[in-house]
C-alpha atoms as a PDB file:
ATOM      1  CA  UNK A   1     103.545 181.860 104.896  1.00  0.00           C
ATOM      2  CA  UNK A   2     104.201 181.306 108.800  1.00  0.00           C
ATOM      3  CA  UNK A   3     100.647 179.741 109.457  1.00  0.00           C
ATOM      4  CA  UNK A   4     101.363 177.125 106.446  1.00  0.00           C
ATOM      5  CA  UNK A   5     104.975 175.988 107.798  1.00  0.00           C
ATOM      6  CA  UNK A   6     103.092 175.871 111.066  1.00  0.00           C
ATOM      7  CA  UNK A   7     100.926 173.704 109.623  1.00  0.00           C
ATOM      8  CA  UNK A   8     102.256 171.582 106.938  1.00  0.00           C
ATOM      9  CA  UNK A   9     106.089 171.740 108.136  1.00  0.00           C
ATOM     10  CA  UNK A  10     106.844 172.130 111.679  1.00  0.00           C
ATOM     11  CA  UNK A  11     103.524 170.369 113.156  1.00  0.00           C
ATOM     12  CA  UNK A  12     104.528 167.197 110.822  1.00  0.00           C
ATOM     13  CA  UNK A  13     108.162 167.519 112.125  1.00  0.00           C
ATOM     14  CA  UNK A  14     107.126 167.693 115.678  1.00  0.00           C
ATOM     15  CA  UNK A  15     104.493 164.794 114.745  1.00  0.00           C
ATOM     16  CA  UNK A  16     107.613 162.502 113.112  1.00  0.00           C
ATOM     17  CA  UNK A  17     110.328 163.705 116.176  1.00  0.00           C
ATOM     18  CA  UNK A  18     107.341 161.787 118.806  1.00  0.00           C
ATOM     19  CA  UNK A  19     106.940 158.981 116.245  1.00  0.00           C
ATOM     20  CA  UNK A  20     109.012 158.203 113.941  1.00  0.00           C
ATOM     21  CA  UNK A  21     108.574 156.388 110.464  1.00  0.00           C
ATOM     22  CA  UNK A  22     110.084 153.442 111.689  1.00  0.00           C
ATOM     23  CA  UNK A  23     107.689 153.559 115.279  1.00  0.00           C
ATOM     24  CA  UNK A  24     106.271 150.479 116.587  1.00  0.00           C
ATOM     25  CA  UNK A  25     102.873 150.830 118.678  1.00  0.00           C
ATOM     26  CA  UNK A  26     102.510 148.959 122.246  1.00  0.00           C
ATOM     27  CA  UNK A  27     101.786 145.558 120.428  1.00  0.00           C
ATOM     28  CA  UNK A  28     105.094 145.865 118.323  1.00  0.00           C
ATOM     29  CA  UNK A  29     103.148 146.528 115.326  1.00  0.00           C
ATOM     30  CA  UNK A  30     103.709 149.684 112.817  1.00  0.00           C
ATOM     31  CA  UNK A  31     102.286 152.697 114.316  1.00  0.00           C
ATOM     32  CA  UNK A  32     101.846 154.183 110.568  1.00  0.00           C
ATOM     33  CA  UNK A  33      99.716 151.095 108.826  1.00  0.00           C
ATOM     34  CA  UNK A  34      96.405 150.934 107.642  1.00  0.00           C
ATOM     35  CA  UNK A  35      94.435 154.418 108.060  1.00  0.00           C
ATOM     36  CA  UNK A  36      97.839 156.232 109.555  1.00  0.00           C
ATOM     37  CA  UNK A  37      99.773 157.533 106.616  1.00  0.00           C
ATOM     38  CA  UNK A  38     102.954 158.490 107.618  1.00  0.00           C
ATOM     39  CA  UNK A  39     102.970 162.040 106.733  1.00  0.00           C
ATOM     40  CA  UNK A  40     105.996 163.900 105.251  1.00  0.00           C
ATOM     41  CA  UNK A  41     106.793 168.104 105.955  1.00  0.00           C
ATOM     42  CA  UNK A  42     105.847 170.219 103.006  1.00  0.00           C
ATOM     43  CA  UNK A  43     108.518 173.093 102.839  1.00  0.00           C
ATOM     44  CA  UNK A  44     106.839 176.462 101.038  1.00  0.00           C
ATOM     45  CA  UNK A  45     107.755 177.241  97.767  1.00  0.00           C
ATOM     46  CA  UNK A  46     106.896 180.122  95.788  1.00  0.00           C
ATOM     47  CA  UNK A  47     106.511 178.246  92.873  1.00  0.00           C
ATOM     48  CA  UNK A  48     104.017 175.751  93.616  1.00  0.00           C
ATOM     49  CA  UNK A  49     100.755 177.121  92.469  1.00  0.00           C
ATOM     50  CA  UNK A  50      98.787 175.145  95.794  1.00  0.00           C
ATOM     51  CA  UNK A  51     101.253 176.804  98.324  1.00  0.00           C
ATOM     52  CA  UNK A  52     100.528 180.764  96.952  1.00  0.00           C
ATOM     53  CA  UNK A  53      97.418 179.665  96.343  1.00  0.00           C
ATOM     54  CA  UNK A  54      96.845 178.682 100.558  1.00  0.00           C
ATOM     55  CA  UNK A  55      98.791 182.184 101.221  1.00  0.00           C
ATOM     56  CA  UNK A  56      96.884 184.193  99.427  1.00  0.00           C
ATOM     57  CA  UNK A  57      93.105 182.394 100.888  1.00  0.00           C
ATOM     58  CA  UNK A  58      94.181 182.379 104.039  1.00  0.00           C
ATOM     59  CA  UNK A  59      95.520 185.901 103.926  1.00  0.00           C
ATOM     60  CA  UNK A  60      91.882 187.267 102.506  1.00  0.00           C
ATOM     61  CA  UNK A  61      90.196 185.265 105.060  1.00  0.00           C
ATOM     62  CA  UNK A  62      92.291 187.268 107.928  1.00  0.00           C
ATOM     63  CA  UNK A  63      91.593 190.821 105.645  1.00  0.00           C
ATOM     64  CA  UNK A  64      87.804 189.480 105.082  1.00  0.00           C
ATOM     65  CA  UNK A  65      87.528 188.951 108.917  1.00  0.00           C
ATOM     66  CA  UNK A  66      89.335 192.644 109.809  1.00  0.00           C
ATOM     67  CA  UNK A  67      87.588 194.520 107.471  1.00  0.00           C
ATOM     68  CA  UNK A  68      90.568 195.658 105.685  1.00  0.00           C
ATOM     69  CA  UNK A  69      90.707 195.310 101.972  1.00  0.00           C
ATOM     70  CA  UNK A  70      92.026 192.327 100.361  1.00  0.00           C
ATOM     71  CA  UNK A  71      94.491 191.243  97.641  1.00  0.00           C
ATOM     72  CA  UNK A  72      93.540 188.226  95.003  1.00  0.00           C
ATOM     73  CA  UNK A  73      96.866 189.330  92.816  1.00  0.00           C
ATOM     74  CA  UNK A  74      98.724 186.027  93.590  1.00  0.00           C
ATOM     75  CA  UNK A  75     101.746 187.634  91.917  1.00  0.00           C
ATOM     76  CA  UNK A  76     102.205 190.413  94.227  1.00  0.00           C
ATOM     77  CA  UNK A  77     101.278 187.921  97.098  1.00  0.00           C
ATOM     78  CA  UNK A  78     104.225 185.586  95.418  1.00  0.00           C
ATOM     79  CA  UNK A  79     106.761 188.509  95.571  1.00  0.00           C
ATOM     80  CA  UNK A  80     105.967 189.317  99.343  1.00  0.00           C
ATOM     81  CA  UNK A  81     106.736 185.536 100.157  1.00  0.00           C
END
């Protein structure tokens, strides 16, 4: 759960606090047009299928990598979170 608010809320927030949705680029035009989507923070919640779902891959990738065993049971992973 840390390593996907690292990466989907608090790298976007630090991202947004250096420039903002409203930021203007050295010519005065929009910093976020054409291929720059401003991106929004994702906060983690248990009961979106895609955020367990990124817990429990990344968590069997770590177990996969330590040699320890792993867990697919997305409920139990859900009730950890």
């Amino acid at each position: 759960m840390n390593t996907f608010n690292s990466y989907f809320d608090h790298s976007i927030r630090d991202l947004l606090s250096i420039f903002p949705q409203n930021h203007l680029d050295k010519d005065g035009n929009p910093f976020w047009s054409g291929p720059k989507r401003c991106p929004g923070p994702v906060t983690f919640n248990t009961e979106d299928p895609s955020h367990v779902m990124f817990v429990v891959s990344y968590a069997n990738l770590l177990a996969a990598a330590l040699s320890i065993p792993e867990n697919r049971d997305q409920a139990s992973v859900k009730a950890l979170c």
